[in-house]
Protein backbone atom coordinates (compact mmCIF):
# COMPACT_ATOMS: atom_id res chain seq x y z
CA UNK A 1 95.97 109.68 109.38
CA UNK A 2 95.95 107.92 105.99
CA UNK A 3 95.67 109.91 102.29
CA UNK A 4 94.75 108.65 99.33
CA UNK A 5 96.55 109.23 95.64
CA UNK A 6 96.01 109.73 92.78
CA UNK A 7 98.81 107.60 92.15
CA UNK A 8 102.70 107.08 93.24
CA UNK A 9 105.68 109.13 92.15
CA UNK A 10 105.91 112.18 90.35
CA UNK A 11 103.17 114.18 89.45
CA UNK A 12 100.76 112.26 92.26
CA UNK A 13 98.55 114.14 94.37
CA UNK A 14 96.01 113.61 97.74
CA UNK A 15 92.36 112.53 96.64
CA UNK A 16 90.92 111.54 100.04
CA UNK A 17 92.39 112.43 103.39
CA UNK A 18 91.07 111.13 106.58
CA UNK A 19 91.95 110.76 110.48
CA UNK A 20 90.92 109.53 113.70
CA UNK A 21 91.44 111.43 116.70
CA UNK A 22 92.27 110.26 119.69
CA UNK A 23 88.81 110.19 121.39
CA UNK A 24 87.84 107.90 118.14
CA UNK A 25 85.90 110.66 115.99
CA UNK A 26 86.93 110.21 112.58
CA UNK A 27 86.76 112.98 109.60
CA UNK A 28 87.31 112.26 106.16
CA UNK A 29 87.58 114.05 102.83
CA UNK A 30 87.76 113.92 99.10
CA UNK A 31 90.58 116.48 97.47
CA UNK A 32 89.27 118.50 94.38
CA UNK A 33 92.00 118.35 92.79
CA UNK A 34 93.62 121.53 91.44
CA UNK A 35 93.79 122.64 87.47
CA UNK A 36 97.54 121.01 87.12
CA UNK A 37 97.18 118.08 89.33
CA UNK A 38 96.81 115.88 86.24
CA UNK A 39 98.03 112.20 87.25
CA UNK A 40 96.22 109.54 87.43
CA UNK A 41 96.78 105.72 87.81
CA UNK A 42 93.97 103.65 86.83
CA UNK A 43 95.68 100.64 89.24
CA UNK A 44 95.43 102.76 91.81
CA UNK A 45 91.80 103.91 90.98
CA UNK A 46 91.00 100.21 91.25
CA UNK A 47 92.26 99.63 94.46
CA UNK A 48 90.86 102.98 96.23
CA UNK A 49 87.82 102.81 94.11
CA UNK A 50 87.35 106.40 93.80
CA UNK A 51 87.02 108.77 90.25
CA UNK A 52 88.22 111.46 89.02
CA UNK A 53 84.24 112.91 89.05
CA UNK A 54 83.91 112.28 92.16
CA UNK A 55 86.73 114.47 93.14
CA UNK A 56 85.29 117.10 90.84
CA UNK A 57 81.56 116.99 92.13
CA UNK A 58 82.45 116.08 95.91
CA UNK A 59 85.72 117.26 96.65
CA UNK A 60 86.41 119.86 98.74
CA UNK A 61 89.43 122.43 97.82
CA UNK A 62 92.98 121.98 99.34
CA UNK A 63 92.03 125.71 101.35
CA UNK A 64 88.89 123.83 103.13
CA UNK A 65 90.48 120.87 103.89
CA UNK A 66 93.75 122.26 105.51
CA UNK A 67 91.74 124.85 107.63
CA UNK A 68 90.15 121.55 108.81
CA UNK A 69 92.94 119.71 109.73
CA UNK A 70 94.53 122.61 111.29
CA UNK A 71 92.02 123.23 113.60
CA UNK A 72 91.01 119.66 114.48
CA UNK A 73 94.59 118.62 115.04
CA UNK A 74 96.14 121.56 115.95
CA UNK A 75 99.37 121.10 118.63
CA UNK A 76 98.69 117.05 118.13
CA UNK A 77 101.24 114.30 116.90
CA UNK A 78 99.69 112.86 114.36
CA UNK A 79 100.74 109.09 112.70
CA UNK A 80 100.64 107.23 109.79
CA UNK A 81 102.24 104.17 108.30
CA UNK A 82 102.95 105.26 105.01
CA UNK A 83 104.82 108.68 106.31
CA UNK A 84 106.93 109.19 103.14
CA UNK A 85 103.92 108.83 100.74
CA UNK A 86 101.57 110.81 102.94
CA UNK A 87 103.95 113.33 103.96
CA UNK A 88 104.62 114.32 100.00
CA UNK A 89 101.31 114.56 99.79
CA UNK A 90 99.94 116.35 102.61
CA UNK A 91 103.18 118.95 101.36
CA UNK A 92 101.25 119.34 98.24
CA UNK A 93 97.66 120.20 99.81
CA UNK A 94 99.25 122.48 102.30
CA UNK A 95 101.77 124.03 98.92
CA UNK A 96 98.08 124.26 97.26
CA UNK A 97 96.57 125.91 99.77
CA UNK A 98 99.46 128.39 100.85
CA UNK A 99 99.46 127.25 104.13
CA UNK A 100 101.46 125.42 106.76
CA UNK A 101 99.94 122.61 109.20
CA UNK A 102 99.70 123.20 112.87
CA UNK A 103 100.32 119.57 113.63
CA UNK A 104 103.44 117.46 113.32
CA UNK A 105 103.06 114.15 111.28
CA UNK A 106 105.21 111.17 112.35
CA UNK A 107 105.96 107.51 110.84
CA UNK A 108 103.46 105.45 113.05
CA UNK A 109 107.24 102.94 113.34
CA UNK A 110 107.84 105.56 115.83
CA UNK A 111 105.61 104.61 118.08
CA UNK A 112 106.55 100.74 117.82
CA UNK A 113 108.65 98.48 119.49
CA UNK A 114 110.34 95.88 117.96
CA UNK A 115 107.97 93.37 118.53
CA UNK A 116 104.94 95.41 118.08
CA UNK A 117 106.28 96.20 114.56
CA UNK A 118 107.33 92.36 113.81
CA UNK A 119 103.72 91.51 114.80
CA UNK A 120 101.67 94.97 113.28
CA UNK A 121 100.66 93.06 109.98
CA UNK A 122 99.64 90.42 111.32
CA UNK A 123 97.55 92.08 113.97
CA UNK A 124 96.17 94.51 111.19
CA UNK A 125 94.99 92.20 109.10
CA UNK A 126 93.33 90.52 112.19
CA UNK A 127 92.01 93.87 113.15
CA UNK A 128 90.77 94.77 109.46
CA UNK A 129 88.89 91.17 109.26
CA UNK A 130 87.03 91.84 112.46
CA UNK A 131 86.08 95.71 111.98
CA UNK A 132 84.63 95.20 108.54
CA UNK A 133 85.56 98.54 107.46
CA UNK A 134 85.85 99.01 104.12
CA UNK A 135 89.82 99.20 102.67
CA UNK A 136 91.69 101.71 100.88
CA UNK A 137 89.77 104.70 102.17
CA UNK A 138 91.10 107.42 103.84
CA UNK A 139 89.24 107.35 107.39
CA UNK A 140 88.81 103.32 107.36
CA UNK A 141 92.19 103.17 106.60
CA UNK A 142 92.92 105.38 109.62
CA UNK A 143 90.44 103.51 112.19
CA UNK A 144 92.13 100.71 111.76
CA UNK A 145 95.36 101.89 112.26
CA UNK A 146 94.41 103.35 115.17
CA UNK A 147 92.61 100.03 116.21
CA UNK A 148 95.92 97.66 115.31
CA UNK A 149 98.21 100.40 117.56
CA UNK A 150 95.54 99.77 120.56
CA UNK A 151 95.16 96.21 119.99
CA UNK A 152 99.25 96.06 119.97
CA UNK A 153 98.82 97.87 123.13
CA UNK A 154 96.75 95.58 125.03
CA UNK A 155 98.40 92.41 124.09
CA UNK A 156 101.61 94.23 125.63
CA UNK A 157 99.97 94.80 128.63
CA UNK A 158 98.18 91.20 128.90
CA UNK A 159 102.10 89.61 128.57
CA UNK A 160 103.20 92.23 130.85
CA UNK A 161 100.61 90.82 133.49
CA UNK A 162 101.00 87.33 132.74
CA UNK A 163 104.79 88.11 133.48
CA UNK A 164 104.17 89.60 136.91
């Protein structure tokens, strides 16, 4: 899973939240954000390229977007890399919507061992040259997390075999 922000810090809010599940079907959203949700950080704009109209005309409301995540990742483990930023923020759609997830989210570290996580950057940014998926949105940003945690995974199992 990755989100989007308006910003960092206080007063910062989801804009975009997308995931890929496990079979590789990826959904992705822009947040509408609500009436007091007023930061915004034009450096961040520039990086994630997205406005605050867009979020107005294309966003869907915090209610929508939960009831999708609920039922598309209900029961699951779900990961990210940025867990303390994304966890705040998936806190305030689910506060905003009055609702609780159905789905656990966990640092994507967790998953790691040491030397997967001493090589993960360098195998992301390996992984983000060859996809060609555009950065700093939500479900791009997830595929190629999920890509980089598979890609970790095979090069495990390649020295594994080479070791046998």
């Amino acid at each position: 899973m990755d989100i989007e922000a308006s910003g960092f810090g206080l007063g910062s809010y989801p804009i975009e939240v997308g995931f890929v599940q496990p079979n590789g079907q990826t959904w992705c959203s822009l947040v509408k954000p609500q009436t007091d949700w007023q930061h915004w950080d034009p450096n961040a704009a520039t990086v994630h390229n997205i406005t605050r109209e867009q979020l107005q005309q294309n966003g869907r409301s915090p209610a929508e977007i939960v009831d999708v995540l609920n039922e598309r990742l209900r029961g699951m483990t779900v990961y990210t890399d940025a867990w303390a930023h994304d966890y705040t923020w998936l806190n305030r759609l689910y506060e905003a919507a009055d609702r609780s997830p159905t789905f656990k989210l966990e640092s994507l570290r967790a998953l790691l061992s040491d030397s997967e996580a001493a090589a993960w950057h360098e195998v992301k940014r390996g992984v983000a040259i060859k996809s060609g998926l555009a950065r700093h949105r939500a479900s791009a940003d997830a595929r190629i997390l999920q890509q980089t945690w598979m890609a970790l995974r095979d090069t495990g199992s390649d020295q594994e075999r080479a070791a046998a």
